[in-house]
C-alpha atoms as a PDB file:
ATOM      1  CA  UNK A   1      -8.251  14.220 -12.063  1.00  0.00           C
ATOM      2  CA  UNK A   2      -4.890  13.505 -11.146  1.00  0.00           C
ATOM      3  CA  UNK A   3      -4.590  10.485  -8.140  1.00  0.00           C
ATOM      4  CA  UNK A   4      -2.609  12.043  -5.280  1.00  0.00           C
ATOM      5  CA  UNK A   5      -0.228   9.431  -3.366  1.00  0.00           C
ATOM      6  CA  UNK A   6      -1.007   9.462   0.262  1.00  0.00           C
ATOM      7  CA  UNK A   7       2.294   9.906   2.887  1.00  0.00           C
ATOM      8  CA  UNK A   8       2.213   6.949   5.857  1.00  0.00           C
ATOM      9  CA  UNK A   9       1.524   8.659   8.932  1.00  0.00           C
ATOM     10  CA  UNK A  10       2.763   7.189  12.573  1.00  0.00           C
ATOM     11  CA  UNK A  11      -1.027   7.112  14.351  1.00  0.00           C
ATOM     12  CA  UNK A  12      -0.009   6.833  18.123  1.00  0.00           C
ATOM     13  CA  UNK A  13      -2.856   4.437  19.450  1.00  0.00           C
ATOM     14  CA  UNK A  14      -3.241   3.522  23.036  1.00  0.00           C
ATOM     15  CA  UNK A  15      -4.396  -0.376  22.499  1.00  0.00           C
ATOM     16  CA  UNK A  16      -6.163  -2.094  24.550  1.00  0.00           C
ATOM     17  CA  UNK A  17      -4.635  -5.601  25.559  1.00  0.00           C
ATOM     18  CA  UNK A  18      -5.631  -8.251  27.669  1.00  0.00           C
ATOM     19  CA  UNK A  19      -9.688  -7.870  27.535  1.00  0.00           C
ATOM     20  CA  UNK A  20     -12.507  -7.403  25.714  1.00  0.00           C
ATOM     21  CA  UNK A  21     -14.715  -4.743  25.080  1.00  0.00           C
ATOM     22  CA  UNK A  22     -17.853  -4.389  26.871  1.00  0.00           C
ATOM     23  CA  UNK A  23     -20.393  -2.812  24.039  1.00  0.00           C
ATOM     24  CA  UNK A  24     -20.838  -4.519  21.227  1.00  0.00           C
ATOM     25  CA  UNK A  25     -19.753  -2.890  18.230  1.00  0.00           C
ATOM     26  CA  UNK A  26     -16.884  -2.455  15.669  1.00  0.00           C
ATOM     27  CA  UNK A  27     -13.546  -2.056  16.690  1.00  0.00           C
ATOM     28  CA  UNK A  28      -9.939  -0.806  15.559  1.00  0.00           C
ATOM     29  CA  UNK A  29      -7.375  -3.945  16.169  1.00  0.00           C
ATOM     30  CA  UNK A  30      -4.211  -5.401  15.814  1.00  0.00           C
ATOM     31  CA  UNK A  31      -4.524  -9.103  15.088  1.00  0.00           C
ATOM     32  CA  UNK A  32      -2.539 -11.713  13.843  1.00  0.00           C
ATOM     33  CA  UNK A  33      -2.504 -15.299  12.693  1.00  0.00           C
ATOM     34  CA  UNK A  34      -2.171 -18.018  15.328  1.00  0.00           C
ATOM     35  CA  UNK A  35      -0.220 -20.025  12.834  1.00  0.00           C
ATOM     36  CA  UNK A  36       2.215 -17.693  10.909  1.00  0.00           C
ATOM     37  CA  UNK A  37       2.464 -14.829  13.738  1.00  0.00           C
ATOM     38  CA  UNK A  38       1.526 -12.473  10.742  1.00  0.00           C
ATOM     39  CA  UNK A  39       0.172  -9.584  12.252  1.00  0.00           C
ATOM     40  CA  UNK A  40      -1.966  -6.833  10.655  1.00  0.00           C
ATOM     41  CA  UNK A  41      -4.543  -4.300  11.199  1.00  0.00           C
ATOM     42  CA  UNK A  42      -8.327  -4.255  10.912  1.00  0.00           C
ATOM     43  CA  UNK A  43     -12.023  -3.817  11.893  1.00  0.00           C
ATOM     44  CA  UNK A  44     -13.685  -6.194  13.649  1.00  0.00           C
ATOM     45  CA  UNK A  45     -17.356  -6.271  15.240  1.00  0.00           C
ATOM     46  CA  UNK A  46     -17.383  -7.426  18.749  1.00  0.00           C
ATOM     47  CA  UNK A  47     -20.939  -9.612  19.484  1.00  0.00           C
ATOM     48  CA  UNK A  48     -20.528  -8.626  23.359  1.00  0.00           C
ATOM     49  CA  UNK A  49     -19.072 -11.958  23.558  1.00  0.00           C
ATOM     50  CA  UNK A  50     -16.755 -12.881  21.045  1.00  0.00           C
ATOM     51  CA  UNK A  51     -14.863 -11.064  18.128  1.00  0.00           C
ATOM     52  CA  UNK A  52     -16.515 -12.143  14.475  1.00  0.00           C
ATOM     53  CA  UNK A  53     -13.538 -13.610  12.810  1.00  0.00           C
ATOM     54  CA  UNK A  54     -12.193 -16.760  11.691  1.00  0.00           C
ATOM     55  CA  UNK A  55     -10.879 -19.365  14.289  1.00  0.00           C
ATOM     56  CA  UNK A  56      -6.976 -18.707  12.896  1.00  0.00           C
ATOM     57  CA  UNK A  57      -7.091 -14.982  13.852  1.00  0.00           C
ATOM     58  CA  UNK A  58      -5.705 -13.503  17.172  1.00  0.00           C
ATOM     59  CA  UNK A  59      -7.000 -10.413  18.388  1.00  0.00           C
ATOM     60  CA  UNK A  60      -3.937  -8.602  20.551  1.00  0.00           C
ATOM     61  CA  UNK A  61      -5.141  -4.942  20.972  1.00  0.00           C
ATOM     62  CA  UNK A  62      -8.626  -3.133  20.166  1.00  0.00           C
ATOM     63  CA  UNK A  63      -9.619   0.328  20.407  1.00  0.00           C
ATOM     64  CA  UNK A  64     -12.552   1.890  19.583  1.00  0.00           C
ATOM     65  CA  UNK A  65     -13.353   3.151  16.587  1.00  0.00           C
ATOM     66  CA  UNK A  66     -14.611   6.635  17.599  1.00  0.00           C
ATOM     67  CA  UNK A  67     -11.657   6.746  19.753  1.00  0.00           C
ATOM     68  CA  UNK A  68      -9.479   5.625  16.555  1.00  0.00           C
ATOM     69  CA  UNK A  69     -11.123   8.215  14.019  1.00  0.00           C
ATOM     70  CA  UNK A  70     -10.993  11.027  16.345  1.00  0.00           C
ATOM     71  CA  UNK A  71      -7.537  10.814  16.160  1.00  0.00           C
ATOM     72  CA  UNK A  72      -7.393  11.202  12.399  1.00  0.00           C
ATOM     73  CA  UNK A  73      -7.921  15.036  10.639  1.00  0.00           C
ATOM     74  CA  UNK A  74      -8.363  13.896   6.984  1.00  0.00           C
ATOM     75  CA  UNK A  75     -10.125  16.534   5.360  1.00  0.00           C
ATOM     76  CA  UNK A  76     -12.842  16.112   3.824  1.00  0.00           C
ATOM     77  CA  UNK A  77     -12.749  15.664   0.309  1.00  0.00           C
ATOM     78  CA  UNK A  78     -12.500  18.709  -2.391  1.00  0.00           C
ATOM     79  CA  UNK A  79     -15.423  17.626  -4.774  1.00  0.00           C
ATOM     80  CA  UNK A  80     -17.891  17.889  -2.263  1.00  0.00           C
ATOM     81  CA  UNK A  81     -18.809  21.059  -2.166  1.00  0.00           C
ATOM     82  CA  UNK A  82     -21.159  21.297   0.967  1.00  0.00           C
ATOM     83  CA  UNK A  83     -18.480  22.998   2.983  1.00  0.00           C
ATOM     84  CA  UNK A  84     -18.683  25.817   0.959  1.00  0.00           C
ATOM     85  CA  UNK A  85     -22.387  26.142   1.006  1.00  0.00           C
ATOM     86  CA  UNK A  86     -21.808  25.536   5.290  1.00  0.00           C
ATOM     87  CA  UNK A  87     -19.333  28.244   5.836  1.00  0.00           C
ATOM     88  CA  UNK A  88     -21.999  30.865   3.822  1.00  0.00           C
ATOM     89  CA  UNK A  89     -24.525  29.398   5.690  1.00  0.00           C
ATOM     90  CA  UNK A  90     -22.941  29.924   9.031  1.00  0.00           C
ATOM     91  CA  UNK A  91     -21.471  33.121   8.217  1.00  0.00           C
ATOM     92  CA  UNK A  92     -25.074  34.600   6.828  1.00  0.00           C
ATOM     93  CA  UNK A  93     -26.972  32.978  10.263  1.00  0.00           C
ATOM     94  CA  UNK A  94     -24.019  33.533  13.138  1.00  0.00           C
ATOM     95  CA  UNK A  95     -25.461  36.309  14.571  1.00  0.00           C
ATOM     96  CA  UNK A  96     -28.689  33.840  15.543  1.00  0.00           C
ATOM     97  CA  UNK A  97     -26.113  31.152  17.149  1.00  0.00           C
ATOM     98  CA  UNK A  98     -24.447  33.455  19.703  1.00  0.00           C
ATOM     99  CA  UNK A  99     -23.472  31.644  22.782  1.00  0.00           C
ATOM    100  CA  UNK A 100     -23.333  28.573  20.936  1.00  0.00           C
ATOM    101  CA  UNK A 101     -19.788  28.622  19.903  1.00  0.00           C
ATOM    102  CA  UNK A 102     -18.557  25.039  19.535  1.00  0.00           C
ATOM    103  CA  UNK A 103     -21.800  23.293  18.986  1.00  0.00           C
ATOM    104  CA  UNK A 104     -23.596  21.590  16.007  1.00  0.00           C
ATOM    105  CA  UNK A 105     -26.207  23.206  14.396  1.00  0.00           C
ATOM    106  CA  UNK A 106     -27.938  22.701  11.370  1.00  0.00           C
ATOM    107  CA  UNK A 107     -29.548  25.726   9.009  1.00  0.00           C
ATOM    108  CA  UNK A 108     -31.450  24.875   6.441  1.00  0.00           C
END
């Protein structure tokens, strides 16, 4: 299977500066190096106190990472066949979902 070369895409994020989050969880952020200024992105769990990193790490903008990922439409990959198998599924049963247009539901 041939390797296809991803394009960079511009992902507008709204960061959040100057604060920390208030759940405890893992997070989308810009960060940097006290030391060198080098910045970069990553994930990061927040304790609900501090950010679990080393001591030489900045954090300068978070954003959640459902917030982060619902920004992103990447497909789902071509292997898995499940989607398939979901749009028969859905097509077969629709006529039991009316009135449910937009919602989750599972047929087995």
């Amino acid at each position: 299977m041939e390797r296809k070369i991803m394009q960079k895409l511009n992902v507008p994020v709204d960061w959040i500066e100057n604060c920390n989050p208030v759940q405890p969880g893992l997070y989308f952020v810009a960060s940097k190096y006290n030391k060198t200024r080098f910045g970069f992105y990553d994930y990061l769990n927040w304790d609900g106190e501090k950010w679990l990193k080393a001591d030489s790490i900045k954090v300068v903008g978070w954003v959640s990472l459902a917030d982060f990922l619902g920004m992103i439409d990447a497909g789902w990959p071509a292997s898995d066949d499940l989607d398939k198998e979901l749009e028969k599924s859905y097509h077969k049963n629709k006529e039991k979902f009316k009135g449910n247009e937009g919602g989750f539901f599972e047929v087995e």
